[in-house]
N, C-alpha and C. Protein backbone atom coordinates (compact mmCIF):
# COMPACT_ATOMS: atom_id res chain seq x y z
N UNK A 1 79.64 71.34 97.29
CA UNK A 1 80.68 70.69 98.02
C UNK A 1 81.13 71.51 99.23
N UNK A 2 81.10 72.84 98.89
CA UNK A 2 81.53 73.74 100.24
C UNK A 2 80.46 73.18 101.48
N UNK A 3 79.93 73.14 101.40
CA UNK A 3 79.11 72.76 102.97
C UNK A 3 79.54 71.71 103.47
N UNK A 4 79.78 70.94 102.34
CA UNK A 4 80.58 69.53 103.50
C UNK A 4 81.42 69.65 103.87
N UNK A 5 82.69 70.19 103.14
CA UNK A 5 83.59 70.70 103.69
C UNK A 5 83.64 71.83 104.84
N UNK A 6 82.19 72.46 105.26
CA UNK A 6 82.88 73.51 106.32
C UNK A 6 81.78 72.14 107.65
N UNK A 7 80.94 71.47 106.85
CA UNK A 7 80.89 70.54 108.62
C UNK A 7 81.79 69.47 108.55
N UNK A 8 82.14 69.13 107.81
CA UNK A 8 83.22 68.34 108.39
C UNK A 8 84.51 68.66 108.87
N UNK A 9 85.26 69.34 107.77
CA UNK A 9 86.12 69.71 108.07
C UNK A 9 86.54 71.27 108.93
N UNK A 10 86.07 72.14 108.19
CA UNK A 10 86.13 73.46 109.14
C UNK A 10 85.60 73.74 110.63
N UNK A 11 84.13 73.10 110.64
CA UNK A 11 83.75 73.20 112.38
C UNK A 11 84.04 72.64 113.41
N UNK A 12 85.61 71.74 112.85
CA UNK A 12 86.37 70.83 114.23
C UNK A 12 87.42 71.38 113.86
N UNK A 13 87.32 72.64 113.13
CA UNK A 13 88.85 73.33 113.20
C UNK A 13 90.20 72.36 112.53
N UNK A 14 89.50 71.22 111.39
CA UNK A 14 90.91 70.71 111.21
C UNK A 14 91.20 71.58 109.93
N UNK A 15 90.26 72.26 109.41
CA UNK A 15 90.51 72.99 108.15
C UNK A 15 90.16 74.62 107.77
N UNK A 16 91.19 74.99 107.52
CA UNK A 16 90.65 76.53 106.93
C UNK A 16 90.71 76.58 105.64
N UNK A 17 89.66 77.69 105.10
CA UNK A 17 89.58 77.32 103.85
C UNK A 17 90.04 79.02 103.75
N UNK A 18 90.91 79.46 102.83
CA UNK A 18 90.68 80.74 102.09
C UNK A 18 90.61 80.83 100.47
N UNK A 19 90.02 81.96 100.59
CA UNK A 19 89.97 82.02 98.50
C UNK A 19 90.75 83.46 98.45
N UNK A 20 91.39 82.76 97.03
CA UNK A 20 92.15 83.74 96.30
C UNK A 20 92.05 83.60 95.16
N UNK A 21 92.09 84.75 94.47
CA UNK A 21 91.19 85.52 92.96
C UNK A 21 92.55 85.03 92.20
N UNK A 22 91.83 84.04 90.97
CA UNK A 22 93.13 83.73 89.83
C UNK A 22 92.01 83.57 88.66
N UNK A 23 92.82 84.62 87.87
CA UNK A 23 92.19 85.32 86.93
C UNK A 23 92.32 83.94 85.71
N UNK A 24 91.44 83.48 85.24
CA UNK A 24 91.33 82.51 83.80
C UNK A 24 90.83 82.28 82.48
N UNK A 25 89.41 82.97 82.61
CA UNK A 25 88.69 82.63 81.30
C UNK A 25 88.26 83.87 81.60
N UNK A 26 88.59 84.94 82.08
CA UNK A 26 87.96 86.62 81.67
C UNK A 26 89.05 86.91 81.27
N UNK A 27 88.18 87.65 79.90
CA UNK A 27 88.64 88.45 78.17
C UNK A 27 89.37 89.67 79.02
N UNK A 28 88.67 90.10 79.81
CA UNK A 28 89.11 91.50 80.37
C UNK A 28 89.15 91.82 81.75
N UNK A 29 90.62 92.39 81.91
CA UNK A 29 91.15 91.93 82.92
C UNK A 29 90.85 93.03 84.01
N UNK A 30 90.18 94.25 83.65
CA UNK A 30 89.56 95.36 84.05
C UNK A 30 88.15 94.93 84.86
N UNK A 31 87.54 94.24 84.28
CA UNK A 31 86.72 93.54 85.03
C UNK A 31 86.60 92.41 85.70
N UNK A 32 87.36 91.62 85.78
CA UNK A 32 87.69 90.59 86.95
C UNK A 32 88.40 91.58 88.02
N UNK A 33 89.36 92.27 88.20
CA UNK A 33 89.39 93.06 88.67
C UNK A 33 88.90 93.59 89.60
N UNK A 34 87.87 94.15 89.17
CA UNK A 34 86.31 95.10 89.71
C UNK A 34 86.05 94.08 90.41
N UNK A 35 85.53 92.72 90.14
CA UNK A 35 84.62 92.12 90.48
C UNK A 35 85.19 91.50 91.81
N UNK A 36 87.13 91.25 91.55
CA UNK A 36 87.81 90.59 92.78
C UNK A 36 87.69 92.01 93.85
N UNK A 37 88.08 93.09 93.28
CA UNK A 37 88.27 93.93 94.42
C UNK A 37 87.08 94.08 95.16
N UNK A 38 85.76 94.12 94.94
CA UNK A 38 84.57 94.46 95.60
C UNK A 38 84.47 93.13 95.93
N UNK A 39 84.70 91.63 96.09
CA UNK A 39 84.69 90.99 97.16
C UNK A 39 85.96 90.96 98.20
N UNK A 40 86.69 91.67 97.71
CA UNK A 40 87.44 91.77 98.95
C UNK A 40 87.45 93.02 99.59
N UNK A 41 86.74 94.33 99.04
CA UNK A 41 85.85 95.11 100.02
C UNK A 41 85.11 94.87 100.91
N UNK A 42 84.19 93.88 100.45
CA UNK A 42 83.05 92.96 101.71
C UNK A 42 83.96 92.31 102.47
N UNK A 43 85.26 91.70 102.10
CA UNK A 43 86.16 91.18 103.11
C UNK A 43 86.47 92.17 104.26
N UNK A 44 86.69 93.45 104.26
CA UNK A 44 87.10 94.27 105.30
C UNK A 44 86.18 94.50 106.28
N UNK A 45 84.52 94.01 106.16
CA UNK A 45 83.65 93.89 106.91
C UNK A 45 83.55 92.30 107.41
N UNK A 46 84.15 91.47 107.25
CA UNK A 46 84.16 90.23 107.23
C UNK A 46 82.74 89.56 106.81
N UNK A 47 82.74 90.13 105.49
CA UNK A 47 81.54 89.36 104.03
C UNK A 47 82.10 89.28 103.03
N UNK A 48 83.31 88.43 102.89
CA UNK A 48 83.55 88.14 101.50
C UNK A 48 82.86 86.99 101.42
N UNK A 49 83.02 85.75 102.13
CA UNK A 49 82.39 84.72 101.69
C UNK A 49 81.07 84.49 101.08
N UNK A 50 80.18 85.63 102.05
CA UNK A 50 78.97 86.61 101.56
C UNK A 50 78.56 86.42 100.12
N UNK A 51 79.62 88.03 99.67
CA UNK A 51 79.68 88.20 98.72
C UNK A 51 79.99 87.10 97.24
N UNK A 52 80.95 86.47 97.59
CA UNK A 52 81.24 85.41 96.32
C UNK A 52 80.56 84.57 96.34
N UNK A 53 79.86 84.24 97.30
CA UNK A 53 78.69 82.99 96.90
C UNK A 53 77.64 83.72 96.63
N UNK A 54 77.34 84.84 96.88
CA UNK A 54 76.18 85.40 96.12
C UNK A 54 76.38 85.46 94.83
N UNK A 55 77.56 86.19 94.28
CA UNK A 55 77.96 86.55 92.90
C UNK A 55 77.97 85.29 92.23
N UNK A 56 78.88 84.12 92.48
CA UNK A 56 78.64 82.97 91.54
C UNK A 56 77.22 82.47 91.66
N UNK A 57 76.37 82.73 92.36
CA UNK A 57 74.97 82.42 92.09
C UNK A 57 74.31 83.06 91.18
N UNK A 58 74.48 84.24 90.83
CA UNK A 58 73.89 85.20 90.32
C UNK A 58 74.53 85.61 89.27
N UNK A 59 75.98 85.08 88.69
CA UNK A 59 76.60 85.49 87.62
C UNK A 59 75.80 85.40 86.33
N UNK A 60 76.57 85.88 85.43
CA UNK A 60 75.53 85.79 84.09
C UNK A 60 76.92 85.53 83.01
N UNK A 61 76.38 84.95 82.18
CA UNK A 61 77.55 84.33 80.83
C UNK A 61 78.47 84.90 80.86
N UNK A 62 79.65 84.18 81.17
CA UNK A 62 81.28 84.55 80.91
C UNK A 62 81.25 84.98 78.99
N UNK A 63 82.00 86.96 79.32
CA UNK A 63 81.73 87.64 78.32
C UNK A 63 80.72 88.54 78.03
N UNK A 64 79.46 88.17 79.09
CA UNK A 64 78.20 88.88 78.14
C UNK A 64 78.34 90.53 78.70
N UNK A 65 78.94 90.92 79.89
CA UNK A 65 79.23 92.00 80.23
C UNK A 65 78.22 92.45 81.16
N UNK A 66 78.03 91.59 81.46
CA UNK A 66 76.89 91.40 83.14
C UNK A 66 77.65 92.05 84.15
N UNK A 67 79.25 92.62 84.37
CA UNK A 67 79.54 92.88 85.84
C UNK A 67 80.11 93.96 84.96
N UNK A 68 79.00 95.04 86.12
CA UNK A 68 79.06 96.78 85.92
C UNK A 68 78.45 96.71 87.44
N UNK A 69 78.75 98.31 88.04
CA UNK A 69 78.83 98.67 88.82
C UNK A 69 77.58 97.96 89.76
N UNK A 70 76.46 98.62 88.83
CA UNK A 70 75.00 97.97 89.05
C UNK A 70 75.09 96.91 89.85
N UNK A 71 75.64 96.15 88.97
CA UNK A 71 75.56 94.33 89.00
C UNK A 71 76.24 94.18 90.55
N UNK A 72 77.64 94.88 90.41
CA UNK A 72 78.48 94.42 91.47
C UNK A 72 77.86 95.30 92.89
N UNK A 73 76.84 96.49 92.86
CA UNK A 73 76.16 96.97 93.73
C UNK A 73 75.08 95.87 94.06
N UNK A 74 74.40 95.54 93.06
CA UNK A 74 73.27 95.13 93.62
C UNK A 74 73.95 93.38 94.40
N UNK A 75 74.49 93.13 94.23
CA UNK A 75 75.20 91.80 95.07
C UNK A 75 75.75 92.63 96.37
N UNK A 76 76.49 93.50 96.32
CA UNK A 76 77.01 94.63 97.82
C UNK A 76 75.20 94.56 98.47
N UNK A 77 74.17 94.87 97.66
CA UNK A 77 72.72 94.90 98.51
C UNK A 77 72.43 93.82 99.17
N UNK A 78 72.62 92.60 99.03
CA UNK A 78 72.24 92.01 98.90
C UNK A 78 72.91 90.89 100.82
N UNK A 79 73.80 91.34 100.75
CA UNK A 79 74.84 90.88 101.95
C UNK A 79 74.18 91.63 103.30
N UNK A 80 73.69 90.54 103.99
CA UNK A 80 73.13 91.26 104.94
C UNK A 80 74.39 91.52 106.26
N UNK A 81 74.18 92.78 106.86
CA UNK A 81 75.22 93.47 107.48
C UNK A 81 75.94 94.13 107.06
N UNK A 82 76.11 94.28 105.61
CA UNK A 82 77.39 95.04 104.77
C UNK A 82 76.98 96.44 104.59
N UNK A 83 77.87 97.36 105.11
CA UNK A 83 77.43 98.40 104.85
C UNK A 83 77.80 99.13 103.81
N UNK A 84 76.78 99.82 102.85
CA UNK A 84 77.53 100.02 101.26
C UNK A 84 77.90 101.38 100.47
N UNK A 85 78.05 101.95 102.08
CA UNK A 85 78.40 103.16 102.45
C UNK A 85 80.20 103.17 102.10
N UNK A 86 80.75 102.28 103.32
CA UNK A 86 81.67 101.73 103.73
C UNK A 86 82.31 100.87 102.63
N UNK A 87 81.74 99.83 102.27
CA UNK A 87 81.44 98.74 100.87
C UNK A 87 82.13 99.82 99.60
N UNK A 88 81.87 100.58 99.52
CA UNK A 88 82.11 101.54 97.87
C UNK A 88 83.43 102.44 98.56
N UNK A 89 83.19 103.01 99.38
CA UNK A 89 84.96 103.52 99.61
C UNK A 89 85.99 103.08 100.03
N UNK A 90 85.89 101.96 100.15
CA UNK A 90 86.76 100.37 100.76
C UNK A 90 87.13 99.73 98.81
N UNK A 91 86.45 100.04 97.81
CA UNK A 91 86.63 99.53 96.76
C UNK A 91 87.81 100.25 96.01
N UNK A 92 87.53 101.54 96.15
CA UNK A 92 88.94 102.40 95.92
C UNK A 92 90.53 101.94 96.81
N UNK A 93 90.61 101.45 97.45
CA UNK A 93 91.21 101.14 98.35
C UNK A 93 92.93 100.76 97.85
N UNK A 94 93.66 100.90 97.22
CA UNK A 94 94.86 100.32 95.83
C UNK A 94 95.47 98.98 96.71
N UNK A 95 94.41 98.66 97.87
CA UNK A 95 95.53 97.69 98.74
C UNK A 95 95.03 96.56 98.30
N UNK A 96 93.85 96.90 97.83
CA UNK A 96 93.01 95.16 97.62
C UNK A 96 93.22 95.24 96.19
N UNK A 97 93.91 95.72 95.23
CA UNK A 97 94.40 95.33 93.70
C UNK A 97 95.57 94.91 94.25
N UNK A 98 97.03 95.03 94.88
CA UNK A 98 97.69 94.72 95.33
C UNK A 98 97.63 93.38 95.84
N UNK A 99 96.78 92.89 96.60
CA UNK A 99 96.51 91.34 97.00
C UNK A 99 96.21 90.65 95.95
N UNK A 100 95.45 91.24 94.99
CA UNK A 100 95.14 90.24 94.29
C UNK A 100 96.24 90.27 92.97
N UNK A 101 97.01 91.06 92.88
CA UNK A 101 98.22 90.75 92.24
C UNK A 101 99.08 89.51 93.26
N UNK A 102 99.03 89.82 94.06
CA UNK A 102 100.13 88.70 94.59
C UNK A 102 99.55 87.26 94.73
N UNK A 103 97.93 86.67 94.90
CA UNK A 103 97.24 86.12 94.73
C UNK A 103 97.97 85.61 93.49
N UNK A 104 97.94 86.28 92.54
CA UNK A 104 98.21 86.07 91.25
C UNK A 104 100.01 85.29 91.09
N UNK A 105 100.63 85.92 91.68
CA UNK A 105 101.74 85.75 91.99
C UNK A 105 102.01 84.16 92.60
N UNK A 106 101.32 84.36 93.13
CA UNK A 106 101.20 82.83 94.40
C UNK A 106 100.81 81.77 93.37
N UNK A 107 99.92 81.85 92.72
CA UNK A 107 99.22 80.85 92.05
C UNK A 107 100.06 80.28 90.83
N UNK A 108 100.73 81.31 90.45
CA UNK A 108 102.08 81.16 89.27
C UNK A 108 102.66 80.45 90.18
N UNK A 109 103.07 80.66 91.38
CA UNK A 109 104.77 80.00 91.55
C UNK A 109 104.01 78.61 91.72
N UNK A 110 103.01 78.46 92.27
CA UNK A 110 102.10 77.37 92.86
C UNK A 110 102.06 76.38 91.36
N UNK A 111 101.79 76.74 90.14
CA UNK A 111 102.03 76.10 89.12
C UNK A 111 100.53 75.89 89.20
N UNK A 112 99.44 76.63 89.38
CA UNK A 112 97.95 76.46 89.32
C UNK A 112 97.66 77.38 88.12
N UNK A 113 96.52 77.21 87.20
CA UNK A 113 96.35 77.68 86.09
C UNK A 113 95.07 77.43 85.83
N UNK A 114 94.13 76.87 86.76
CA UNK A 114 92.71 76.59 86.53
C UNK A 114 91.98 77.50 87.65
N UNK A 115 90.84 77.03 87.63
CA UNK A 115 89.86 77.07 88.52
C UNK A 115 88.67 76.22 88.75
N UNK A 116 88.35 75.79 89.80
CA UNK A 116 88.93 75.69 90.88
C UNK A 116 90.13 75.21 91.04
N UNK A 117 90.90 75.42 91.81
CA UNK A 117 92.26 74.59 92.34
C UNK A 117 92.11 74.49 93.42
N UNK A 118 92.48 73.54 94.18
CA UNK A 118 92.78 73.69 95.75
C UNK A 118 94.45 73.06 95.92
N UNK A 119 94.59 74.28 97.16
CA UNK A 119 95.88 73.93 97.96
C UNK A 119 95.90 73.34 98.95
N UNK A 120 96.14 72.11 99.31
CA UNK A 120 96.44 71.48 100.83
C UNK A 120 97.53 70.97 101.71
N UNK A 121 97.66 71.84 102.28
CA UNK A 121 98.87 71.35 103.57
C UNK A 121 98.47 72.29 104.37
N UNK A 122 99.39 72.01 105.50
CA UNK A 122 99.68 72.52 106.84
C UNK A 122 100.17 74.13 106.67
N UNK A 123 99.49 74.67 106.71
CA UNK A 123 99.97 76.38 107.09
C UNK A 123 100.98 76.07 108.12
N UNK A 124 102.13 77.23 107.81
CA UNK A 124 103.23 77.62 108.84
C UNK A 124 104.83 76.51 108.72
N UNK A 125 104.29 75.53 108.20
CA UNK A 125 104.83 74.46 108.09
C UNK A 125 105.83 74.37 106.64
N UNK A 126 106.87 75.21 106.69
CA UNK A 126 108.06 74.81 105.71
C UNK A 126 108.01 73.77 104.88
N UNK A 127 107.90 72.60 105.55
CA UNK A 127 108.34 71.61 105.20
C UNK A 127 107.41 70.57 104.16
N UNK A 128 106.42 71.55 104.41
CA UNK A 128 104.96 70.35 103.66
C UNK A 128 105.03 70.86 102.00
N UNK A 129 104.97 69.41 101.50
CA UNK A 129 104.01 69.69 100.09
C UNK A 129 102.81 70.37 99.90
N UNK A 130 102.31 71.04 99.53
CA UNK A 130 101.23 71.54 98.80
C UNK A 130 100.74 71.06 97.63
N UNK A 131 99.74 70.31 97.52
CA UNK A 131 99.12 69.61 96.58
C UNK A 131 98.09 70.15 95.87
N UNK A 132 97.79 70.50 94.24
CA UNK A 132 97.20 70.84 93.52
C UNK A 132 95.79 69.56 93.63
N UNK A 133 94.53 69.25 93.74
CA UNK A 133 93.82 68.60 93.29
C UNK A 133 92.57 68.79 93.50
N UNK A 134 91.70 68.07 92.31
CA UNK A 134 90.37 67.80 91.93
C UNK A 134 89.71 68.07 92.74
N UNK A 135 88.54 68.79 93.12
CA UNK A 135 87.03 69.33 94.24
C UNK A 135 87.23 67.63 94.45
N UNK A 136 86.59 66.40 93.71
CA UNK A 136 86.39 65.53 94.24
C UNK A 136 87.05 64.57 95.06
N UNK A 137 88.20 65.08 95.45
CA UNK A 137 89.10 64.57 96.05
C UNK A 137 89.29 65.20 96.93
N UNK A 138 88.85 66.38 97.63
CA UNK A 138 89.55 66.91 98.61
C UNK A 138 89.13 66.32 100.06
N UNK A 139 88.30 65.69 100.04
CA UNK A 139 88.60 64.80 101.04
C UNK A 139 89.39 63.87 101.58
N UNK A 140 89.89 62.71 100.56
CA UNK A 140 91.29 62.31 100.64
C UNK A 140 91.93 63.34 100.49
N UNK A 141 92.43 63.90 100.19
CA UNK A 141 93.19 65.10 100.25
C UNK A 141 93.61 65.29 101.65
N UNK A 142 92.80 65.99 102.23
CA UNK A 142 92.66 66.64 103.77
C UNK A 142 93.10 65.75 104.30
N UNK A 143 92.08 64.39 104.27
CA UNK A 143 92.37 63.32 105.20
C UNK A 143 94.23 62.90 105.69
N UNK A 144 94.71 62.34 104.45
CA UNK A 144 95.97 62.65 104.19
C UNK A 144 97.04 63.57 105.18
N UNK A 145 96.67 64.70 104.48
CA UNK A 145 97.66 65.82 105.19
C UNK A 145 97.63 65.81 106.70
N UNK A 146 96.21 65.82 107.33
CA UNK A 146 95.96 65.84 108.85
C UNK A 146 96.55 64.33 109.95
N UNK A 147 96.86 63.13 108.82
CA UNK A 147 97.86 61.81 109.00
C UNK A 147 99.11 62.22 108.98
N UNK A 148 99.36 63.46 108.50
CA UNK A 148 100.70 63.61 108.58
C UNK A 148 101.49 64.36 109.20
């Protein structure tokens, strides 16, 4: 679904899309963690998007204990332009556990508790609803908000 959404909607600029890490069906919270902070390491090179579509391609059974350093290196290999020099001391970083606490934060007040969720309204805009709904809808969705 992401591709339609970035030609339709993102490459006429009526839509931005961002992701934020909300922790759900991982046992252990040490490793979601790991796994959010090193895509938002590749974020400081501007490769997160990179990175998380590699990783959900390449994930392995929720639980089986597939994301170790290895795992989360060899996806850092894998991002072309990322440097993993840069990539691994950008992971230490206590600013990107911090985001994704408030991520976390956001998504509570937001009353979201799944994944996927999407948020839609108008950035900047006080006044708008923000609507929780279904991947298959986010087209009405969008459509909607940009009528309004």
């Amino acid at each position: 679904m992401l591709p339609s959404l970035i030609e339709r909607w993102v490459r006429t600029e009526d839509l931005r899309i961002e992701y934020h890490a909300l922790e759900t069906a991982t046992r252990e919270p040490e490793v979601f963690l790991a796994q959010q902070v090193a895509a938002l390491a590749a974020g400081k090179q501007n490769r997160a998007w990179h990175y998380i579509e590699t990783f959900y391609r390449e994930q392995g059974e929720e639980g089986s204990g597939y994301v170790t350093d290895k795992f989360l290196e060899g996806i850092a290999s894998e991002i072309p332009g990322l440097d993993l020099s840069q990539w691994n001391s950008d992971r230490s970083d206590p600013q990107l556990a911090r985001e994704i606490a408030a991520d976390e934060q956001a998504a509570e007040n937001a009353a979201l508790n799944g994944t996927p969720s999407f948020l839609i309204g108008r950035s900047g805009d006080a006044a708008t609803t923000f609507v929780s709904t279904p991947a298959g809808s986010l087209d009405a969705a969008v459509e909607g908000v940009l009528k309004t």
